[in-house]
PDB file of N, CA and C in Angstrom:
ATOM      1  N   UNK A   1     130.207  82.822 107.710  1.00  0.00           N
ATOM      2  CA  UNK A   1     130.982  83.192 106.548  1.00  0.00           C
ATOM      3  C   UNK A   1     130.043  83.666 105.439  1.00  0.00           C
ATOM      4  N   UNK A   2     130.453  84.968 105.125  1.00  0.00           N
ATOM      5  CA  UNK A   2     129.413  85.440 103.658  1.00  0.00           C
ATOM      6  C   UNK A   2     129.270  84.090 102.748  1.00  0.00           C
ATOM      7  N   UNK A   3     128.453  84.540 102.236  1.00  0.00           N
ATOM      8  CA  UNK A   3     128.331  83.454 101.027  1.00  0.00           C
ATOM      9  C   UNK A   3     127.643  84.460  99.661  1.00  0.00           C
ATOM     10  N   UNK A   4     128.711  84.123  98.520  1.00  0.00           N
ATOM     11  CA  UNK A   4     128.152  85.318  97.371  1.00  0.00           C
ATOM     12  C   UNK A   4     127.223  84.369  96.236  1.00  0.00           C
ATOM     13  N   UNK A   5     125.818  84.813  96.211  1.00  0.00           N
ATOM     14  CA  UNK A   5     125.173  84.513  95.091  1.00  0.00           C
ATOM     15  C   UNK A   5     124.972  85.421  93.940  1.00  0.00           C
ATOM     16  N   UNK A   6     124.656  84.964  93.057  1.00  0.00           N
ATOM     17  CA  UNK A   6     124.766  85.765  91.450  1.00  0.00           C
ATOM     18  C   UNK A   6     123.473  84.722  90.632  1.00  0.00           C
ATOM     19  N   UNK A   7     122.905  85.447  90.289  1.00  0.00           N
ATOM     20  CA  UNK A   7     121.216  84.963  89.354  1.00  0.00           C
ATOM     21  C   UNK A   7     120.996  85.797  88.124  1.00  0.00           C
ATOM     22  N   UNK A   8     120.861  85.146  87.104  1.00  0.00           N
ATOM     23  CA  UNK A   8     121.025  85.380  86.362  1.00  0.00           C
ATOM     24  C   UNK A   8     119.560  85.720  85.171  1.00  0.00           C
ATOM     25  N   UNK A   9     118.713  86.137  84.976  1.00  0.00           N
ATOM     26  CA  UNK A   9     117.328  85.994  84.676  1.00  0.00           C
ATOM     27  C   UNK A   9     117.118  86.852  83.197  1.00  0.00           C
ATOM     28  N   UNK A  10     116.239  86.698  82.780  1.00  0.00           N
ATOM     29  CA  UNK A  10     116.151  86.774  81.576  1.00  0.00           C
ATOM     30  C   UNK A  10     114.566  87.582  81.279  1.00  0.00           C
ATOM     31  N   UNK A  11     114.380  88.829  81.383  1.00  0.00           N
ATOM     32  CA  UNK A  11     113.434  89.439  81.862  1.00  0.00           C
ATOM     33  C   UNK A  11     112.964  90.411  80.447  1.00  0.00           C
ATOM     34  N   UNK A  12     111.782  90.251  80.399  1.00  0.00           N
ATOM     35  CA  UNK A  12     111.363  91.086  78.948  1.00  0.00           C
ATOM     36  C   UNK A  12     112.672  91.497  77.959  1.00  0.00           C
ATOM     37  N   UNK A  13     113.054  90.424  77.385  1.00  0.00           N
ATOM     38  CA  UNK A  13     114.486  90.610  76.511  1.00  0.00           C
ATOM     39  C   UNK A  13     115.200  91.535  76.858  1.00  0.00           C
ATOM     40  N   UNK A  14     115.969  91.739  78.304  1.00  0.00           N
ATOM     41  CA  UNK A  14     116.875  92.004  78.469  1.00  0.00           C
ATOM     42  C   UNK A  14     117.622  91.160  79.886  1.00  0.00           C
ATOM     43  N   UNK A  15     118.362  90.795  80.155  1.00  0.00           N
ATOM     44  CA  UNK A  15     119.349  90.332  80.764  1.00  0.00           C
ATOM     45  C   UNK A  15     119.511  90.980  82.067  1.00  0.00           C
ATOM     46  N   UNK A  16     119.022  90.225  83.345  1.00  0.00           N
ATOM     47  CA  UNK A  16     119.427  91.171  84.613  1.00  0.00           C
ATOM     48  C   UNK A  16     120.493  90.292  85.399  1.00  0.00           C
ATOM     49  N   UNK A  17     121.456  90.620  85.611  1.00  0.00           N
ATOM     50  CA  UNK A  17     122.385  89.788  86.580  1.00  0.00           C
ATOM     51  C   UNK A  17     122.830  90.596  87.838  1.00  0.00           C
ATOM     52  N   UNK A  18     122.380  89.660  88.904  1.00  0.00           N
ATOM     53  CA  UNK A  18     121.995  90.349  90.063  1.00  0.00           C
ATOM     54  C   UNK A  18     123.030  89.708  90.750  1.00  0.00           C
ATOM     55  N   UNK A  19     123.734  90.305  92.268  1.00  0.00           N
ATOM     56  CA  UNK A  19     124.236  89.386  93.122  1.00  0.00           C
ATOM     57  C   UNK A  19     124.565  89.609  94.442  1.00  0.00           C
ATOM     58  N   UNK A  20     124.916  89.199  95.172  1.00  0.00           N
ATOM     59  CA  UNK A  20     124.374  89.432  96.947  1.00  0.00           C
ATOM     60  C   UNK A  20     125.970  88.602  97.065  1.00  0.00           C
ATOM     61  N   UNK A  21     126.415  89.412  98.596  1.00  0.00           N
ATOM     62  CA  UNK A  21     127.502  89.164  99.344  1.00  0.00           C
ATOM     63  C   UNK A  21     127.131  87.924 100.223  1.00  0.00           C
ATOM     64  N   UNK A  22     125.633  88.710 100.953  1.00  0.00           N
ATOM     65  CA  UNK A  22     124.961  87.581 101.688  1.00  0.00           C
ATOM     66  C   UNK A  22     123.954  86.852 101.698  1.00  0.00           C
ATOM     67  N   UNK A  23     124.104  86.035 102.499  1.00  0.00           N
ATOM     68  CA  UNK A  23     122.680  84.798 101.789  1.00  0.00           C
ATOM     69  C   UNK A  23     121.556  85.568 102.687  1.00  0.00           C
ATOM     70  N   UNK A  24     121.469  86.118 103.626  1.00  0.00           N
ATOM     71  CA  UNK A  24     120.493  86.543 104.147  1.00  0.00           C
ATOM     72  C   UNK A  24     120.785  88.490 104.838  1.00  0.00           C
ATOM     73  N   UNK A  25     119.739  88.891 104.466  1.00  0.00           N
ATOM     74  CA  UNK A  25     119.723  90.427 104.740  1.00  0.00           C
ATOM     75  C   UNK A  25     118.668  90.737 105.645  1.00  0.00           C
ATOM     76  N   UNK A  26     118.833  92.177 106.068  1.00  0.00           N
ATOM     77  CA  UNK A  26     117.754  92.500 107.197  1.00  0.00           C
ATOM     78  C   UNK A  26     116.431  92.760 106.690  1.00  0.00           C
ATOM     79  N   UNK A  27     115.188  93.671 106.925  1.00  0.00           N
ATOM     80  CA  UNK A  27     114.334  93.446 106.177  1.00  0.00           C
ATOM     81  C   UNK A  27     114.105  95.025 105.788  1.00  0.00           C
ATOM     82  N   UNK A  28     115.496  95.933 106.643  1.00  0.00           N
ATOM     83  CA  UNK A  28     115.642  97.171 106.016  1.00  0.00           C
ATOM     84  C   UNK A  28     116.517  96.706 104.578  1.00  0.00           C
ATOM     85  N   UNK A  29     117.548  96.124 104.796  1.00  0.00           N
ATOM     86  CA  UNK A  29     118.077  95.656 103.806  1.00  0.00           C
ATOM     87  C   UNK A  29     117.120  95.480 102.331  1.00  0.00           C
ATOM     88  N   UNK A  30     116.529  95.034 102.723  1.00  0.00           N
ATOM     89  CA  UNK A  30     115.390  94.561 101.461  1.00  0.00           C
ATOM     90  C   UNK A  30     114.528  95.654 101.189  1.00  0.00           C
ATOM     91  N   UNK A  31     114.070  96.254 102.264  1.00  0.00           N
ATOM     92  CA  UNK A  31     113.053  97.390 101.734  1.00  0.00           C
ATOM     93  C   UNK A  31     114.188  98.228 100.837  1.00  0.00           C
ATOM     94  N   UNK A  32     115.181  98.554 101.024  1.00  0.00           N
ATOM     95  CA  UNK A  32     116.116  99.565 100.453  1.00  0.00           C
ATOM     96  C   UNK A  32     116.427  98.879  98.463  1.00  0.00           C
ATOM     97  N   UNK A  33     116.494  97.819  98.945  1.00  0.00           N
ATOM     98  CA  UNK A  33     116.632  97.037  97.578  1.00  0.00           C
ATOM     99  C   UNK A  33     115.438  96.934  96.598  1.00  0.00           C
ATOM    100  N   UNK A  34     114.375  97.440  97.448  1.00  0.00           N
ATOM    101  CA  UNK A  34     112.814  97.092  96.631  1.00  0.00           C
ATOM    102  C   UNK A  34     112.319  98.902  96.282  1.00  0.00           C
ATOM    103  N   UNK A  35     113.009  99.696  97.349  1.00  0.00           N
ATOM    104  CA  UNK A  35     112.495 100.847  97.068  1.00  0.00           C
ATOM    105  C   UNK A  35     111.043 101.079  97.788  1.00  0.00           C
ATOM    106  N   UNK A  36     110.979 100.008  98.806  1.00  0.00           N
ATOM    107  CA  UNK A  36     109.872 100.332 100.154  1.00  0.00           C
ATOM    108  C   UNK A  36     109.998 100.225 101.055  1.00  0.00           C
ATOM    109  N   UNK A  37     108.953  99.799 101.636  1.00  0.00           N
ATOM    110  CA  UNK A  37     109.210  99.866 103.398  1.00  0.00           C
ATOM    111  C   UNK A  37     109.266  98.434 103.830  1.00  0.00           C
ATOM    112  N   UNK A  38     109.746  98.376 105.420  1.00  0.00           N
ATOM    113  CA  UNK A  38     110.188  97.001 105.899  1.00  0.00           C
ATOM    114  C   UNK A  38     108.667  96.530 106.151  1.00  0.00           C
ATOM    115  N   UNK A  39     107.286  97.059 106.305  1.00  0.00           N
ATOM    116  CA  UNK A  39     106.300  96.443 106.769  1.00  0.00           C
ATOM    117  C   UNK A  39     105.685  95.808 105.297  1.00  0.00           C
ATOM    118  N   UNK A  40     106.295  96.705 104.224  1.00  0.00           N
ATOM    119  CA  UNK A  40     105.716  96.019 102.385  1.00  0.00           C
ATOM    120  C   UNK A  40     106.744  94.403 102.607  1.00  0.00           C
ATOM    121  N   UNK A  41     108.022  94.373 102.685  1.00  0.00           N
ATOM    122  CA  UNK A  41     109.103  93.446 102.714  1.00  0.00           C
ATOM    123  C   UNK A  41     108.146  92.086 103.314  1.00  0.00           C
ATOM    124  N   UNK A  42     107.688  92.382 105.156  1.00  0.00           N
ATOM    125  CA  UNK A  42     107.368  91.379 105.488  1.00  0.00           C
ATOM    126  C   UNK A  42     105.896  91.171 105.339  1.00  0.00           C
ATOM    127  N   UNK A  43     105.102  91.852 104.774  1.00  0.00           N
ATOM    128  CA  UNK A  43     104.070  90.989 103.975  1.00  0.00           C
ATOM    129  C   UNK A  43     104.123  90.531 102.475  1.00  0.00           C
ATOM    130  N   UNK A  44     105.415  90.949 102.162  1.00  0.00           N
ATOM    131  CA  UNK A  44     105.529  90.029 100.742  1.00  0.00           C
ATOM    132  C   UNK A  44     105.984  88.731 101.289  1.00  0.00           C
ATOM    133  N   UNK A  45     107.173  88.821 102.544  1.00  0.00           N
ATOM    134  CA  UNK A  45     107.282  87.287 103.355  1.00  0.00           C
ATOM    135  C   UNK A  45     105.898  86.805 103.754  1.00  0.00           C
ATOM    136  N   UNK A  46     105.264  87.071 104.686  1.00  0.00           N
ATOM    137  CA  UNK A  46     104.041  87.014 105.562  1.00  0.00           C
ATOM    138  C   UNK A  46     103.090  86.227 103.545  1.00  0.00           C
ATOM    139  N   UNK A  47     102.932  86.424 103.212  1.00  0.00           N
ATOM    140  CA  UNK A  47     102.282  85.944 101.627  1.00  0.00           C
ATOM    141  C   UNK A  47     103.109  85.224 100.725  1.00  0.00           C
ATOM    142  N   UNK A  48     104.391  84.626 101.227  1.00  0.00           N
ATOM    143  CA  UNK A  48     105.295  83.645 100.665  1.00  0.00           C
ATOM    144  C   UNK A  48     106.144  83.953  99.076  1.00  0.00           C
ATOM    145  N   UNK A  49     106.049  85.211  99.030  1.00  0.00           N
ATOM    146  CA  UNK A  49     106.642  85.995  97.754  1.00  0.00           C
ATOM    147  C   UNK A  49     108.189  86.498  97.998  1.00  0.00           C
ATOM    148  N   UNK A  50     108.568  86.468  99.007  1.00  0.00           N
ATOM    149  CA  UNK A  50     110.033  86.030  99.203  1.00  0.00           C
ATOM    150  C   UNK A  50     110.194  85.535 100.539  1.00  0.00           C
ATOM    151  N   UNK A  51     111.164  84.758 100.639  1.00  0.00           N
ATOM    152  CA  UNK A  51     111.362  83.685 101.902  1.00  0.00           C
ATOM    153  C   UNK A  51     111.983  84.638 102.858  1.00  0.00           C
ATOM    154  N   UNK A  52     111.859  84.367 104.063  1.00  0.00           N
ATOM    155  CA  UNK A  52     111.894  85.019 105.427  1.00  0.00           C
ATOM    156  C   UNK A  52     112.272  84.156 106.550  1.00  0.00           C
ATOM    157  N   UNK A  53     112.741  84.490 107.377  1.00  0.00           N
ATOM    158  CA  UNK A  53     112.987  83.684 108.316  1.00  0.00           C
ATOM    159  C   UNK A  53     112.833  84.770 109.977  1.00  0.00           C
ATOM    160  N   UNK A  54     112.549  84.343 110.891  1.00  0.00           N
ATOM    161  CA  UNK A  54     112.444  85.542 112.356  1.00  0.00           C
ATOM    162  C   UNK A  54     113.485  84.354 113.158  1.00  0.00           C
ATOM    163  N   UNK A  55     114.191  85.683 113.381  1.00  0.00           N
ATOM    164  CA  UNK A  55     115.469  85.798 114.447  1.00  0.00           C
ATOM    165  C   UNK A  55     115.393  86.251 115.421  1.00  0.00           C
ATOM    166  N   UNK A  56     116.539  86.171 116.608  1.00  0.00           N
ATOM    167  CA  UNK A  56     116.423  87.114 117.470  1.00  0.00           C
ATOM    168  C   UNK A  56     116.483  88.669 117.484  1.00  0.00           C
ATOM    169  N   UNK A  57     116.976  89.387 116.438  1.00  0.00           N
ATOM    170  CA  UNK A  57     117.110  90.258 116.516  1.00  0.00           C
ATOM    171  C   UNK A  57     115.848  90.716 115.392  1.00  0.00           C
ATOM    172  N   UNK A  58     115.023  90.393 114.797  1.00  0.00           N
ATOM    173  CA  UNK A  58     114.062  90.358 114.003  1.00  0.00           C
ATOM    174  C   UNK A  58     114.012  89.691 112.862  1.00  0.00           C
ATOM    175  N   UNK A  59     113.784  90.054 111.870  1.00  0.00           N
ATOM    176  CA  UNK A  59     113.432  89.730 110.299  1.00  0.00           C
ATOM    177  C   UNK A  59     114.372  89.515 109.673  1.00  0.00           C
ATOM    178  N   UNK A  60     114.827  88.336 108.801  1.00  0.00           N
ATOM    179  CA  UNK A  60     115.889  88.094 107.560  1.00  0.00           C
ATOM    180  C   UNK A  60     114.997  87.815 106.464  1.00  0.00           C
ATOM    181  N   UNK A  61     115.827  88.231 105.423  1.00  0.00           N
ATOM    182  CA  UNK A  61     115.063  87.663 103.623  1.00  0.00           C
ATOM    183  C   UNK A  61     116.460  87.263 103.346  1.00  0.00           C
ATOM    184  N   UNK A  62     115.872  86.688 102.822  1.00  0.00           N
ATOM    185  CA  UNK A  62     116.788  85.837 101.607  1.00  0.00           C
ATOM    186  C   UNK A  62     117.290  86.611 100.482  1.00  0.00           C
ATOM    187  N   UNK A  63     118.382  86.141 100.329  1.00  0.00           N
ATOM    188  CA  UNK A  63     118.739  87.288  99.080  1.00  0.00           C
ATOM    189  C   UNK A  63     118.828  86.762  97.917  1.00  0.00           C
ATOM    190  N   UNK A  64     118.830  85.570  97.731  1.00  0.00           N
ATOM    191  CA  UNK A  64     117.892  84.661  96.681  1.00  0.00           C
ATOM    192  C   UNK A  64     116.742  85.158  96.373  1.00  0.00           C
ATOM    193  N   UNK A  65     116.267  84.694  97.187  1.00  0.00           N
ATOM    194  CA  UNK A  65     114.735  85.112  97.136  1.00  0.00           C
ATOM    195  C   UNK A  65     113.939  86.413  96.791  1.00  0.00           C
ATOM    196  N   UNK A  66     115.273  87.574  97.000  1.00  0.00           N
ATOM    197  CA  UNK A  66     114.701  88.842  96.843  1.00  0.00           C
ATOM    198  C   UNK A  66     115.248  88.944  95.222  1.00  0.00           C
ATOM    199  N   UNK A  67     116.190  88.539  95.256  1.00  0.00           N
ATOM    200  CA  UNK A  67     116.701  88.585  93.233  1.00  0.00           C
ATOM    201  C   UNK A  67     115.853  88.493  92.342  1.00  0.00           C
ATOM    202  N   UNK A  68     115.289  86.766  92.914  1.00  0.00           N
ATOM    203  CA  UNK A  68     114.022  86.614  91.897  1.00  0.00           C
ATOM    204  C   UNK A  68     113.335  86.639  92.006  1.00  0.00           C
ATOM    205  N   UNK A  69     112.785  87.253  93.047  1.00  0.00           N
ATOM    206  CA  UNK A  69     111.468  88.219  93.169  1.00  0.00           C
ATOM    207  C   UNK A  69     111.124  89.560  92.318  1.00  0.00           C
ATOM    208  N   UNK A  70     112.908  90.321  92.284  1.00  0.00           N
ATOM    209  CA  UNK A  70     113.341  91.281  91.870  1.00  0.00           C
ATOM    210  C   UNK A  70     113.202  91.533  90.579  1.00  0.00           C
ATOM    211  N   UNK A  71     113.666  90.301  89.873  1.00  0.00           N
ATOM    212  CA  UNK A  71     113.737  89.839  88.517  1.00  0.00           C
ATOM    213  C   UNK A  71     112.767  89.599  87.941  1.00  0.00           C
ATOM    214  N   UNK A  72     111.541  88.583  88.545  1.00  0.00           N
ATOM    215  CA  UNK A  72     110.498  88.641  87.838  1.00  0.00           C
ATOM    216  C   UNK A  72     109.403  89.626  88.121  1.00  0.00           C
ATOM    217  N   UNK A  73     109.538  90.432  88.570  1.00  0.00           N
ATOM    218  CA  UNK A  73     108.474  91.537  89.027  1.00  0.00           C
ATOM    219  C   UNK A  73     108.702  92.842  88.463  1.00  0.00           C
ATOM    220  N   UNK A  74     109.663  93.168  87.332  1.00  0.00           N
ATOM    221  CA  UNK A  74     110.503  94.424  86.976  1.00  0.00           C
ATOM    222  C   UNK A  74     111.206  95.143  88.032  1.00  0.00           C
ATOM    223  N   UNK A  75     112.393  95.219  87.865  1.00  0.00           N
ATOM    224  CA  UNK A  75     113.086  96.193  88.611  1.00  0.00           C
ATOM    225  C   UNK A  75     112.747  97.582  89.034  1.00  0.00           C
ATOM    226  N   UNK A  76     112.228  97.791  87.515  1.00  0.00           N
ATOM    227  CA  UNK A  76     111.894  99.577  88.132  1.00  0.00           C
ATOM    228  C   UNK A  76     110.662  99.678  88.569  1.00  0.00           C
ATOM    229  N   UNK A  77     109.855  98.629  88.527  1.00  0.00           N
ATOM    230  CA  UNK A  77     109.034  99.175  89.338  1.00  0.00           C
ATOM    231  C   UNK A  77     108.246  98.760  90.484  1.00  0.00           C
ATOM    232  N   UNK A  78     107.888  99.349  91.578  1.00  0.00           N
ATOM    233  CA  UNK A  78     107.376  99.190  92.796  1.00  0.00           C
ATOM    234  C   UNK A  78     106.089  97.858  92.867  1.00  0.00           C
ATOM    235  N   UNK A  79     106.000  96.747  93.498  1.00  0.00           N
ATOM    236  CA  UNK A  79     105.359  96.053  93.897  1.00  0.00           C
ATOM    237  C   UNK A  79     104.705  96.208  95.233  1.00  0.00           C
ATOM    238  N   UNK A  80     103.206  96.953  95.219  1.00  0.00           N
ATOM    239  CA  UNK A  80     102.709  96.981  96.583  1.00  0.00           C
ATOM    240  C   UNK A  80     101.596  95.661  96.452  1.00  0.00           C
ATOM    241  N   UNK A  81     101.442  95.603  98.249  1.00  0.00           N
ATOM    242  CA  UNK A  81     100.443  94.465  98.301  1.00  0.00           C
ATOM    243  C   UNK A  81      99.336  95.083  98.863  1.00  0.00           C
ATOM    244  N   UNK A  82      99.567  96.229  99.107  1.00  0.00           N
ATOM    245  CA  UNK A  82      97.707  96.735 100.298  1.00  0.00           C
ATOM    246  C   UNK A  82      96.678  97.108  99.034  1.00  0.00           C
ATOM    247  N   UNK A  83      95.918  95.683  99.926  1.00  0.00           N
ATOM    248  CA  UNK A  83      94.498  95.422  99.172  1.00  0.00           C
ATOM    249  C   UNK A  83      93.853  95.394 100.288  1.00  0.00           C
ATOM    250  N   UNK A  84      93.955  96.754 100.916  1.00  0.00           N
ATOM    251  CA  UNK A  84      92.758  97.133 102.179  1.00  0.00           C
ATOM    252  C   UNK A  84      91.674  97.620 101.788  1.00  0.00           C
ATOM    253  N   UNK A  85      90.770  97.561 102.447  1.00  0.00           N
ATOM    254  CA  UNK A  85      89.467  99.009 102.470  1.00  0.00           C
ATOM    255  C   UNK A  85      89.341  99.752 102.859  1.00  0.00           C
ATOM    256  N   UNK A  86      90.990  99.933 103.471  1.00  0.00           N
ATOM    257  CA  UNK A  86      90.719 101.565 104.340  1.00  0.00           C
ATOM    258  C   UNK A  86      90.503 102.560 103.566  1.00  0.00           C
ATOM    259  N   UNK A  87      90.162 102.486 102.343  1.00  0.00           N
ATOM    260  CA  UNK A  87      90.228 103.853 101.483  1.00  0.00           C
ATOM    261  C   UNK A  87      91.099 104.362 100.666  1.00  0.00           C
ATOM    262  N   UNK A  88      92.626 103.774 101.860  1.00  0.00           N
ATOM    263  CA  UNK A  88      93.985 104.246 100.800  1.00  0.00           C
ATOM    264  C   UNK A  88      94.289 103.602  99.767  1.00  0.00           C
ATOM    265  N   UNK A  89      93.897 101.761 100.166  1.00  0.00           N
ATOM    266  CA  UNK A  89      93.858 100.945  98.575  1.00  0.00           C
ATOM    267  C   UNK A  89      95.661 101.365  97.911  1.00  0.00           C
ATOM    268  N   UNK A  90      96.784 101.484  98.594  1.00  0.00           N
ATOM    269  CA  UNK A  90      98.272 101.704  98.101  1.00  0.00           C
ATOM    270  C   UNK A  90      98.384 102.664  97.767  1.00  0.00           C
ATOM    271  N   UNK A  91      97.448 104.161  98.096  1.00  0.00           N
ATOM    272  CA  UNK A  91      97.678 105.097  97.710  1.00  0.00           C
ATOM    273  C   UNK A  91      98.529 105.722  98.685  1.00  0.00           C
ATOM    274  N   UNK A  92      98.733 104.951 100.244  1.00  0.00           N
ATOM    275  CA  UNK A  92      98.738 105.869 101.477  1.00  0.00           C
ATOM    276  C   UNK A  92     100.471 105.751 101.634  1.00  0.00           C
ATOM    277  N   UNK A  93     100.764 104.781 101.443  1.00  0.00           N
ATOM    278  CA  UNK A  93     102.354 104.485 101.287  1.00  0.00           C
ATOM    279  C   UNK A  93     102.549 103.598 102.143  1.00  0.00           C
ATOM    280  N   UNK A  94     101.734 103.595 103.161  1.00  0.00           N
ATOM    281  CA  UNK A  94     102.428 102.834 104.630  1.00  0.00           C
ATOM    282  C   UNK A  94     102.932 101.621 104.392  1.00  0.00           C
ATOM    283  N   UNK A  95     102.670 100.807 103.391  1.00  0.00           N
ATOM    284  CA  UNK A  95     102.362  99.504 102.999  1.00  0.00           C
ATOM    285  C   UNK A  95     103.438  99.351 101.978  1.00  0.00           C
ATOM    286  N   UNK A  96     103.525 100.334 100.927  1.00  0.00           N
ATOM    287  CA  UNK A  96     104.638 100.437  99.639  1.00  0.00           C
ATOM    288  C   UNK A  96     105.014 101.548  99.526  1.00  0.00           C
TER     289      UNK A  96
END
């Protein structure tokens, strides 16, 4: 049974109220919500920056978890994590 959450956060003086049908989404789901890719999604899981869980059919996030992730990280803008040395350093996209 869906379950609807709503979070409510309070982000550089303005007010974001966010809310999800379901408690858990795919990890396209989430890249689409973050504005990246599913391999950025599960190393923000894989680094404990939003909760994750592996299924049979692959990857869930939390949709908790992605709110206030969402919320405290600014909305508009992109959170990458590649801190490689391949050179691209988040320039390359693969990652964000």
């Amino acid at each position: 049974m869906p379950v609807s959450l709503s979070v409510r956060v309070f982000h550089m003086q303005k007010e974001i109220v966010m809310s999800a049908v379901n408690e858990w989404m795919s990890l396209g789901e989430a890249a689409q919500a973050l504005k990246t890719t599913e391999l950025n999604v599960l190393m923000h899981v894989k680094r404990g920056l939003l909760e994750g869980r592996e299924e049979e059919d692959g990857w869930t996030v939390s949709a908790e978890s992605l709110m206030v992730f969402w919320a405290r990280n600014d909305a508009n803008r992109k959170v990458d994590l590649c801190r490689s040395g391949c050179g691209h350093a988040g320039g390359c996209g693969s990652c964000g």
